[in-house]
C-alpha atoms as a PDB file:
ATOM      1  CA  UNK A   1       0.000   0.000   0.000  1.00  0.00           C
ATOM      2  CA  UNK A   2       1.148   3.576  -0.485  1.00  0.00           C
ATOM      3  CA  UNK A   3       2.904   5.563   2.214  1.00  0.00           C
ATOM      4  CA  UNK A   4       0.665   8.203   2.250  1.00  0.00           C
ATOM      5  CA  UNK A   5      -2.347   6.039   2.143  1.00  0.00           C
ATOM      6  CA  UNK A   6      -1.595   3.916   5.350  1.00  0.00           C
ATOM      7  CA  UNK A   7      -0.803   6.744   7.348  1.00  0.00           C
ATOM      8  CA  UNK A   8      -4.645   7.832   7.253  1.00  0.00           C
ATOM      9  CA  UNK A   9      -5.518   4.037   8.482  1.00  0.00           C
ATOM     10  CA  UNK A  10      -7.863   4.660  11.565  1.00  0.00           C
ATOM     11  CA  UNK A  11      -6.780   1.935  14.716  1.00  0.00           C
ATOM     12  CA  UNK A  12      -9.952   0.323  15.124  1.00  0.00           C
ATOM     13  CA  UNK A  13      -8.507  -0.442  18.850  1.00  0.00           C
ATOM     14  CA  UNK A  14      -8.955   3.468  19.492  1.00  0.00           C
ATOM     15  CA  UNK A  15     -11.908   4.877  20.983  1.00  0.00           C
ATOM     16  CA  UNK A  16     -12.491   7.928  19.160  1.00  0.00           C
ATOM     17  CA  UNK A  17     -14.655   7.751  16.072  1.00  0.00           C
ATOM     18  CA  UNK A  18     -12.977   6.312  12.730  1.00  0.00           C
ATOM     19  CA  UNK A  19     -14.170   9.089  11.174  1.00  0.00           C
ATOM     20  CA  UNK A  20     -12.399  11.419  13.404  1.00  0.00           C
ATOM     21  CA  UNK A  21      -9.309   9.702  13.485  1.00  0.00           C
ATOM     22  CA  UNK A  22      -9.340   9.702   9.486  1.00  0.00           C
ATOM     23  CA  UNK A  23     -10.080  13.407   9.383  1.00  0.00           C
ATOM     24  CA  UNK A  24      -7.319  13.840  11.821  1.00  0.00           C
ATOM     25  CA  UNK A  25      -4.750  11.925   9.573  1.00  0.00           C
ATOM     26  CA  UNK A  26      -5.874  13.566   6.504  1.00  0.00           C
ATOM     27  CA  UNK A  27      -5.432  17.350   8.259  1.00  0.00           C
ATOM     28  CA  UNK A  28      -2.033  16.319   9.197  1.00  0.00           C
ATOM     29  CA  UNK A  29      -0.805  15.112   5.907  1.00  0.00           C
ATOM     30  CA  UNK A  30      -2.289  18.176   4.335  1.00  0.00           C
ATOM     31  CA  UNK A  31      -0.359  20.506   6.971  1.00  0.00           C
ATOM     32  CA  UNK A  32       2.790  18.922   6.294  1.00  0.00           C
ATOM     33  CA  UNK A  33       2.599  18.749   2.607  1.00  0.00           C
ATOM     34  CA  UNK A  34       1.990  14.971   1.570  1.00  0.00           C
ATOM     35  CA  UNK A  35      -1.454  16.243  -0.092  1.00  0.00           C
ATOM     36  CA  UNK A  36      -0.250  19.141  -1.845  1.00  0.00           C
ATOM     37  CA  UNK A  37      -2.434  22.148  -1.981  1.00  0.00           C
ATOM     38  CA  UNK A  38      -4.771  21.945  -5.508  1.00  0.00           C
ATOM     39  CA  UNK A  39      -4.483  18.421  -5.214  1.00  0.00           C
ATOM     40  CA  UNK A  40      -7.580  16.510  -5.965  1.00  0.00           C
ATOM     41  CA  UNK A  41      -8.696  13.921  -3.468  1.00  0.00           C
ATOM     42  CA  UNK A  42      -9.794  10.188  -4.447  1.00  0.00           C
ATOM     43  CA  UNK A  43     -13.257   9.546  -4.624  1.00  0.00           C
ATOM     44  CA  UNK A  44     -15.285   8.546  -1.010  1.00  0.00           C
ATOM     45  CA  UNK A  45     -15.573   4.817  -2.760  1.00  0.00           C
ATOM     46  CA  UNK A  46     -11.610   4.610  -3.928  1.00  0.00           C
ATOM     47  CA  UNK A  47     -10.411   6.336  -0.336  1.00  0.00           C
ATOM     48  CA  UNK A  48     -12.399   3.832   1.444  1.00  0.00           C
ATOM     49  CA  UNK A  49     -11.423   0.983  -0.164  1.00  0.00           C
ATOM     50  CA  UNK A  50      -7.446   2.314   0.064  1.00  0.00           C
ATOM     51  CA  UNK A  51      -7.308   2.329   3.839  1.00  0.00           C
ATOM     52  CA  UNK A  52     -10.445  -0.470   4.863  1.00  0.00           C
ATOM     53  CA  UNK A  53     -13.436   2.159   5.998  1.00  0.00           C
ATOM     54  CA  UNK A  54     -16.965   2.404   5.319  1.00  0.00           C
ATOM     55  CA  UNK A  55     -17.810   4.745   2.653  1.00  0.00           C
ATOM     56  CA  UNK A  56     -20.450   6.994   5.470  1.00  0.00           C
ATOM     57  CA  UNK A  57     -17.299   6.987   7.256  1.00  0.00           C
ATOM     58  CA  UNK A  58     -14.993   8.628   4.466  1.00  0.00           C
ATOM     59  CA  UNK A  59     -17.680  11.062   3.724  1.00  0.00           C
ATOM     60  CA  UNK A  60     -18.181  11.831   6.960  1.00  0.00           C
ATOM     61  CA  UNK A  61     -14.451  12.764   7.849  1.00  0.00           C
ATOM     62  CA  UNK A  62     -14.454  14.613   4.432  1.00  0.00           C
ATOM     63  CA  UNK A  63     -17.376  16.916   5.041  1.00  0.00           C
ATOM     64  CA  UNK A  64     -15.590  17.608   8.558  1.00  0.00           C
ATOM     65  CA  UNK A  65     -12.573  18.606   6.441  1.00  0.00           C
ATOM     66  CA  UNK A  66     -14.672  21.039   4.103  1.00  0.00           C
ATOM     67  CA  UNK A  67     -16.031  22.472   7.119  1.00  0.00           C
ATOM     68  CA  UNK A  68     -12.748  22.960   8.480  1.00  0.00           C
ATOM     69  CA  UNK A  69     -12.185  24.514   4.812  1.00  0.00           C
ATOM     70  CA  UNK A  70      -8.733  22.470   4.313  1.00  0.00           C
ATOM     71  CA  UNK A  71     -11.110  20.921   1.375  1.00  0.00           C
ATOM     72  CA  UNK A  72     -13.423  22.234  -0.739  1.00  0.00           C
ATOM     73  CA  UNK A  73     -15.744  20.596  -3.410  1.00  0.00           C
ATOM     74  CA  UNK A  74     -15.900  21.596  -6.934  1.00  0.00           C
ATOM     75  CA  UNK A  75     -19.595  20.371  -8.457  1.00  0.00           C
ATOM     76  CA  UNK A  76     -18.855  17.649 -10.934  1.00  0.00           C
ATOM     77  CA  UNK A  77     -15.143  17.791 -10.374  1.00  0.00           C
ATOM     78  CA  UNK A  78     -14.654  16.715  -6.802  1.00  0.00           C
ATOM     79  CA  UNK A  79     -12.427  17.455  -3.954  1.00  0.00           C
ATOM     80  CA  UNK A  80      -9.530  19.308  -4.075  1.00  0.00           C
ATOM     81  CA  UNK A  81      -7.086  19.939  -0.943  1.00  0.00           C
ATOM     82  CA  UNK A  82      -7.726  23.945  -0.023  1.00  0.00           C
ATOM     83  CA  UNK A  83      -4.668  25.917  -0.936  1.00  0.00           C
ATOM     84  CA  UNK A  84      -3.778  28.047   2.504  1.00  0.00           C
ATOM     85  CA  UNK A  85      -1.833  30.633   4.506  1.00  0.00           C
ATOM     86  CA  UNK A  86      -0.878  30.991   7.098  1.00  0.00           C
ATOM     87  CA  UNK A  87       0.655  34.718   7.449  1.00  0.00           C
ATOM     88  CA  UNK A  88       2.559  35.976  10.453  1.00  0.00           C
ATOM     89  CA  UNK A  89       1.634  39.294  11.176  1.00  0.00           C
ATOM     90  CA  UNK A  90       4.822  40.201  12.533  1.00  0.00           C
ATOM     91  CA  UNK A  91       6.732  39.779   9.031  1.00  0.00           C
ATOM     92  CA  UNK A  92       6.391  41.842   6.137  1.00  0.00           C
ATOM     93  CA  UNK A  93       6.569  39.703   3.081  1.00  0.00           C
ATOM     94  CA  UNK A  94       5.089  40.068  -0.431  1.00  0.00           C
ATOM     95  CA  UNK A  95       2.566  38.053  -2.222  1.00  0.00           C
ATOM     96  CA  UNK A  96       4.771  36.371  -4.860  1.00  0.00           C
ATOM     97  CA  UNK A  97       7.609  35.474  -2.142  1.00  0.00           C
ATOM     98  CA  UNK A  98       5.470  34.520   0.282  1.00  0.00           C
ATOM     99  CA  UNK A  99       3.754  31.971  -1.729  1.00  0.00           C
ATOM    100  CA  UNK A 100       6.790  30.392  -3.128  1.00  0.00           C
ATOM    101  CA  UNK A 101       8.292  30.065   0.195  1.00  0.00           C
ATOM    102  CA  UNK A 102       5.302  27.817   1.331  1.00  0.00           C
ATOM    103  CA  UNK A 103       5.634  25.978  -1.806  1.00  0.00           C
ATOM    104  CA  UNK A 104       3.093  27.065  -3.998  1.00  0.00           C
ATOM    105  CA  UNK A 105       3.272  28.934  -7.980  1.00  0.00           C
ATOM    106  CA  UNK A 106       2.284  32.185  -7.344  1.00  0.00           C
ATOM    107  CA  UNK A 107       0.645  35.210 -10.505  1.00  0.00           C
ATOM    108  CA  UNK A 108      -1.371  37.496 -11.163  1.00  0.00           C
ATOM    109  CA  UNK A 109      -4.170  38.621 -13.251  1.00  0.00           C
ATOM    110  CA  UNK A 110      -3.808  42.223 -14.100  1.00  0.00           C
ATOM    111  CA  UNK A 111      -7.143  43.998 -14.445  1.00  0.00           C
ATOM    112  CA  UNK A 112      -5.728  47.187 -14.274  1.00  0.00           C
ATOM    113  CA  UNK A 113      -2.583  49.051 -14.844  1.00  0.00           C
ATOM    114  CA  UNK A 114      -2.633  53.017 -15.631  1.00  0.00           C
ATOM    115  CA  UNK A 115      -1.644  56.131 -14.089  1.00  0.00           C
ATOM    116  CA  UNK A 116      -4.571  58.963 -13.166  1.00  0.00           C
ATOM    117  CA  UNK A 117      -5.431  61.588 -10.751  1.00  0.00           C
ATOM    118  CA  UNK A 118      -5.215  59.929  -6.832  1.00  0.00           C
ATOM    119  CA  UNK A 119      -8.396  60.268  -5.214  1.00  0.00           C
ATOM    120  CA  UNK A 120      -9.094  61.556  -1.432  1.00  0.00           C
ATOM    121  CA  UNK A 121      -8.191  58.816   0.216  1.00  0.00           C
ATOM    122  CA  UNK A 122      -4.869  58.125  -1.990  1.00  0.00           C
ATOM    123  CA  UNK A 123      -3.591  62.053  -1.045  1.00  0.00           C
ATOM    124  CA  UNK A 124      -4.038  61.540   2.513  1.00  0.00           C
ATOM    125  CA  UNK A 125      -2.293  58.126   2.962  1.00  0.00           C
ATOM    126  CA  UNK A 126       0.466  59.140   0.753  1.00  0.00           C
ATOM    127  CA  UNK A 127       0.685  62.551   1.360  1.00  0.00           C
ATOM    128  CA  UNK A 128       0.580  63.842  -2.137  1.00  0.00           C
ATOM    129  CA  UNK A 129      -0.684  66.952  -3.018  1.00  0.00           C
ATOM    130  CA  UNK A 130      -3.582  67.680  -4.848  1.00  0.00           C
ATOM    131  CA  UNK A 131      -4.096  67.028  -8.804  1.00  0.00           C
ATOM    132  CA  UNK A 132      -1.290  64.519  -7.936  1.00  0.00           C
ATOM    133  CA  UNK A 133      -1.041  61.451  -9.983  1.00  0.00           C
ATOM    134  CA  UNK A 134      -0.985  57.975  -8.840  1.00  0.00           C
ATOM    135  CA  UNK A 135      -0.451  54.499 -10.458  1.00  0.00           C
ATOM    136  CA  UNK A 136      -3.311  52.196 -10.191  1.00  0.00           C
ATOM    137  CA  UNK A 137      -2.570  48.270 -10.071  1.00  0.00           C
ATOM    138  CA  UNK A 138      -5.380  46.091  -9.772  1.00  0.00           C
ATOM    139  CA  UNK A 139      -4.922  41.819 -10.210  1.00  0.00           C
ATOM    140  CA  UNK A 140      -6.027  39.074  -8.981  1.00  0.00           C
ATOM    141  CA  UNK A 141      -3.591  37.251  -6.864  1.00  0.00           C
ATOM    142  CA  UNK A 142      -3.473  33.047  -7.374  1.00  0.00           C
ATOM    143  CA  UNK A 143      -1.766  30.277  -5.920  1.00  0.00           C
ATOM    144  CA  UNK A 144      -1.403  27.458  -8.543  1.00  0.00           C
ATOM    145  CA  UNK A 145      -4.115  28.701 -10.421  1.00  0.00           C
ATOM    146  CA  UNK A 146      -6.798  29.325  -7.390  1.00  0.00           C
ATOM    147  CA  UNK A 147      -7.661  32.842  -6.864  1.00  0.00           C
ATOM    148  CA  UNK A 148      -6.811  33.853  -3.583  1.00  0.00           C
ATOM    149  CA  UNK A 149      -7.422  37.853  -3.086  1.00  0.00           C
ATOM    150  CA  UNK A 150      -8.475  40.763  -4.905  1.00  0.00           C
ATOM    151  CA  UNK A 151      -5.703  43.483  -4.797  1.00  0.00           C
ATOM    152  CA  UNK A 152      -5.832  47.235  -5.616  1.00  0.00           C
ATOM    153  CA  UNK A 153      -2.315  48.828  -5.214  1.00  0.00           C
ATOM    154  CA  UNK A 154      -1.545  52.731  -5.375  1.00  0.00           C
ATOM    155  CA  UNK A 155       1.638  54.532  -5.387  1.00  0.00           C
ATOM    156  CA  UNK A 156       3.068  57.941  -6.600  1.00  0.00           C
ATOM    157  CA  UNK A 157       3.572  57.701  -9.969  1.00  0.00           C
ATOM    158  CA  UNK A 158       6.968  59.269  -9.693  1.00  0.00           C
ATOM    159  CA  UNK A 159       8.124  56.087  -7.625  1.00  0.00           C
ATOM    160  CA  UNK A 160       6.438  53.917 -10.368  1.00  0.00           C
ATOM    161  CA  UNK A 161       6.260  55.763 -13.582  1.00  0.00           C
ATOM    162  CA  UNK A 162       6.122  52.771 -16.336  1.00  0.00           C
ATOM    163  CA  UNK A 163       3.421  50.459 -14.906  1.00  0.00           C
ATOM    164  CA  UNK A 164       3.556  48.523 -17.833  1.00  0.00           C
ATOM    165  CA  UNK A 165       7.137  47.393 -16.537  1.00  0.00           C
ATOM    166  CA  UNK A 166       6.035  45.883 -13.211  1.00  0.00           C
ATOM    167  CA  UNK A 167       6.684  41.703 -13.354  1.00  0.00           C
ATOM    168  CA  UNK A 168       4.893  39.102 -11.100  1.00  0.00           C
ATOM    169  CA  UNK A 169       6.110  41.075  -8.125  1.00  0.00           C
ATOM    170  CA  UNK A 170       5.509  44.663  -7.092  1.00  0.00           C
ATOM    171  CA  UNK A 171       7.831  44.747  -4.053  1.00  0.00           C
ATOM    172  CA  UNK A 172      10.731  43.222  -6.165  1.00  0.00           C
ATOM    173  CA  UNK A 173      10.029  46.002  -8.920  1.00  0.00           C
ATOM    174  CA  UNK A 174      10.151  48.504  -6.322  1.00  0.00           C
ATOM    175  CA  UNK A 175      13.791  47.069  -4.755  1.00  0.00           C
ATOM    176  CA  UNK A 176      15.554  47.059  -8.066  1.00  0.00           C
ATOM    177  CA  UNK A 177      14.272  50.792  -8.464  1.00  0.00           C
ATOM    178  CA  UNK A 178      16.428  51.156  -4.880  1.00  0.00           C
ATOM    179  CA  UNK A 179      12.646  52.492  -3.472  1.00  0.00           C
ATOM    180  CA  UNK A 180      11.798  48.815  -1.331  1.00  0.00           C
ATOM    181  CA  UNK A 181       8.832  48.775   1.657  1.00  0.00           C
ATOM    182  CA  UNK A 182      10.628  48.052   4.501  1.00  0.00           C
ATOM    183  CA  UNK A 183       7.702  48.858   7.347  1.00  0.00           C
ATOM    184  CA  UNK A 184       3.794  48.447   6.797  1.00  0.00           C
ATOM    185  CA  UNK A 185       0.470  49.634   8.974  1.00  0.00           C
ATOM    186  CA  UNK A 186      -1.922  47.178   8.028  1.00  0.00           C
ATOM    187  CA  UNK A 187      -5.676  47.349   8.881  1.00  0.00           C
ATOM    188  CA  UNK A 188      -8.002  44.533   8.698  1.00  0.00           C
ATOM    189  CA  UNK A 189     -11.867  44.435   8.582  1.00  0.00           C
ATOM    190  CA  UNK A 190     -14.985  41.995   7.587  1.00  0.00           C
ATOM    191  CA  UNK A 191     -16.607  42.564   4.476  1.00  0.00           C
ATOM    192  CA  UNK A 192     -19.090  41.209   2.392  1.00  0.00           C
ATOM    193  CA  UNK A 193     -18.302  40.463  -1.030  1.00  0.00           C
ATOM    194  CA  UNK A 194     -20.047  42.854  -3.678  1.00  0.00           C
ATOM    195  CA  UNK A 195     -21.473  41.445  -6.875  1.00  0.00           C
ATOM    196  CA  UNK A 196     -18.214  41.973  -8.627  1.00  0.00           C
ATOM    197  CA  UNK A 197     -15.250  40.967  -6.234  1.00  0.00           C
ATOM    198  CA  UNK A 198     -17.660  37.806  -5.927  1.00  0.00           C
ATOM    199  CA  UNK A 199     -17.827  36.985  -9.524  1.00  0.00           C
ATOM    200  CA  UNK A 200     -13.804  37.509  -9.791  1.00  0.00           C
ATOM    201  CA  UNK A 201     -13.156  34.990  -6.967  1.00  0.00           C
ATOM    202  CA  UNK A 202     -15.778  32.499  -8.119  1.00  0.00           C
ATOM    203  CA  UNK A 203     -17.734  33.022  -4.929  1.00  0.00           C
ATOM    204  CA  UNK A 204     -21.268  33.669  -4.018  1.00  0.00           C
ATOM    205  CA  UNK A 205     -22.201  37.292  -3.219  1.00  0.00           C
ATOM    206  CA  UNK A 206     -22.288  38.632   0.125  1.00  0.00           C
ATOM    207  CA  UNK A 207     -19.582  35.877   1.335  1.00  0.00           C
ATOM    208  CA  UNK A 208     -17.677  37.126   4.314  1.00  0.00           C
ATOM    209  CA  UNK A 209     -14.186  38.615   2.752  1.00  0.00           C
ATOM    210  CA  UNK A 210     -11.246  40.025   5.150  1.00  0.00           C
ATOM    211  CA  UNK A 211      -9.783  43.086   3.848  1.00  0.00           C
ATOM    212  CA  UNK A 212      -6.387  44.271   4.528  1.00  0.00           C
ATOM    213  CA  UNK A 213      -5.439  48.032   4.160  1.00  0.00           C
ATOM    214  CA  UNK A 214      -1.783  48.364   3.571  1.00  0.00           C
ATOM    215  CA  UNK A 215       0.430  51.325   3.694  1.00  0.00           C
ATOM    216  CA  UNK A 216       3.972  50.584   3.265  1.00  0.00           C
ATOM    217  CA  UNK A 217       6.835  53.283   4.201  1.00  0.00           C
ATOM    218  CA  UNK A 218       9.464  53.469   2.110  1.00  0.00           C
ATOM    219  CA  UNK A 219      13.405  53.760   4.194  1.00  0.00           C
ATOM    220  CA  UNK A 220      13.494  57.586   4.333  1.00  0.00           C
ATOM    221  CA  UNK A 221      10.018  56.363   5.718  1.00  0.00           C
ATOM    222  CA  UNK A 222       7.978  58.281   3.091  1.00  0.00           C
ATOM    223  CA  UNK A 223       4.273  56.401   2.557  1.00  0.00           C
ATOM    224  CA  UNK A 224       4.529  55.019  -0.842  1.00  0.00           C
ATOM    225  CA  UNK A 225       2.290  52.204  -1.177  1.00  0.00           C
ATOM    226  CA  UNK A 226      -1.865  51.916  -0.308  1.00  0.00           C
ATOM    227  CA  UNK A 227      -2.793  48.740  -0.974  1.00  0.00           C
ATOM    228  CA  UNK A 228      -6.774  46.944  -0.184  1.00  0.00           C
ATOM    229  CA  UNK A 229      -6.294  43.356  -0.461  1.00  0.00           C
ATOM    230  CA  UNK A 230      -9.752  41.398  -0.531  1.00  0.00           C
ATOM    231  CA  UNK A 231      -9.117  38.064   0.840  1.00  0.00           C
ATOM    232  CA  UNK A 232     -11.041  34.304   1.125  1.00  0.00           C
ATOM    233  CA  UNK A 233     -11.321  33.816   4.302  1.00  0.00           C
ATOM    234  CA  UNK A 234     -11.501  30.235   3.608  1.00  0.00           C
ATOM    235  CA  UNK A 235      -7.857  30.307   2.026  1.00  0.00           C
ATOM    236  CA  UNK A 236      -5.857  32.945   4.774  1.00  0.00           C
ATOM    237  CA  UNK A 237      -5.314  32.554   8.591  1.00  0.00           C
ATOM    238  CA  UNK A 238      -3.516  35.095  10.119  1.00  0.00           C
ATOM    239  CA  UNK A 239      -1.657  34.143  13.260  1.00  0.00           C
ATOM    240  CA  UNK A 240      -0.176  36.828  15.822  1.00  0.00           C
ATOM    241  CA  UNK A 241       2.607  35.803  18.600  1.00  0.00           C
ATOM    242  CA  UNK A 242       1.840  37.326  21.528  1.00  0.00           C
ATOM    243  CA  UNK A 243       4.566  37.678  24.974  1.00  0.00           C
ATOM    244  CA  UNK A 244       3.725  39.405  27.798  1.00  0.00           C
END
């Protein structure tokens, strides 16, 4: 039998539920990487033939799992292990770098990429003047092809004058231009997801979203990014180490 398939055998000798002790043995396989994140899962039928369990008892741990959103169903396509992050608060990383250091492929979709007039909001946060100009990034972020947030970046367009030029990764644009974000403020709040943020996602409207405000100081600690980052809740878990 495959490795990875006898280390979800249940012990029948155990008192806790078989179903709970395969939904245990799944979660830890997916946390330490033998499922890999996009991967799809056997069918309830094949996985409980694999490991010797009752096919109400694979469903059952599976449903737990979607619950736990470390699975999710596709409709007529199956289960697919739940691409995740977990993001320290404490460390200021990028998208792109941050995804490939947990293992994953990381783009984007640009939807937008122009320069115009900054708006209220972008001349107080970046202390520009007025009639300033701004450039506007807006993508979708993945991880191996799953959209995982909505992003809409601003900076001064002096900092980034050629949007056109930006790769995969803003922050490692902005370091070769000698202008990196070394310190961020970030604010977080629950949303609802409008008609449209829902329909880029693949969601259902009105699903509960975590946005992150970001505004990232430059060394000479000038504000040069604003960034709203629309998140899945079901993909992101923030974690904060605490020490009194």
């Amino acid at each position: 039998m495959e490795t990875r398939w006898s280390a979800l055998m249940p012990d029948a000798r155990n008192v806790t539920p078989l179903y709970l002790q395969l939904a245990r043995n799944l979660a830890t396989a997916i946390h330490c990487g033998v499922w890999s994140a996009g991967e799809a899962l056997p069918s309830e039928r094949t996985l409980s033939d694999a490991i010797g369990v009752s096919r109400i008892t694979a469903r059952k741990a599976i449903e737990l799992l979607v619950e736990q959103g470390l699975i999710r169903r596709a409709r007529g396509a199956g289960s697919f292990i739940t691409p995740r992050v977990e993001d320290p608060l404490s460390r200021l990383t990028g998208f792109t770098k941050k995804m490939q250091q947990r293992g994953f492929r990381p783009d984007s979709v640009w939807l937008e990429r122009g320069i115009r007039a900054a708006n209220r909001d972008e001349l107080v946060h970046l202390g520009l003047s007025p009639g300033a100009a701004v450039t506007s990034l807006r993508r979708l972020r993945r991880a191996d092809g799953i959209v995982m947030a909505v992003e809409h970046s601003a900076l001064p367009a002096a900092i980034v004058p050629d949007p056109a030029s930006i790769g995969v990764s803003l922050y490692a644009y902005l370091e070769q231009r000698g202008m990196a974000v070394v310190r961020a403020l970030q604010h977080f709040r629950a949303v609802n997801a409008s008609s449209e943020i829902a329909e880029l996602m693949g969601i259902e409207p009105r699903s509960a979203l975590l946005v992150i405000t970001r505004i990232g100081y430059s060394a000479d600690q000038r504000a040069i990014e604003l960034t709203d980052t629309y998140c899945r809740d079901d993909y992101y878990d923030f974690v904060a180490e605490l020490r009194q």
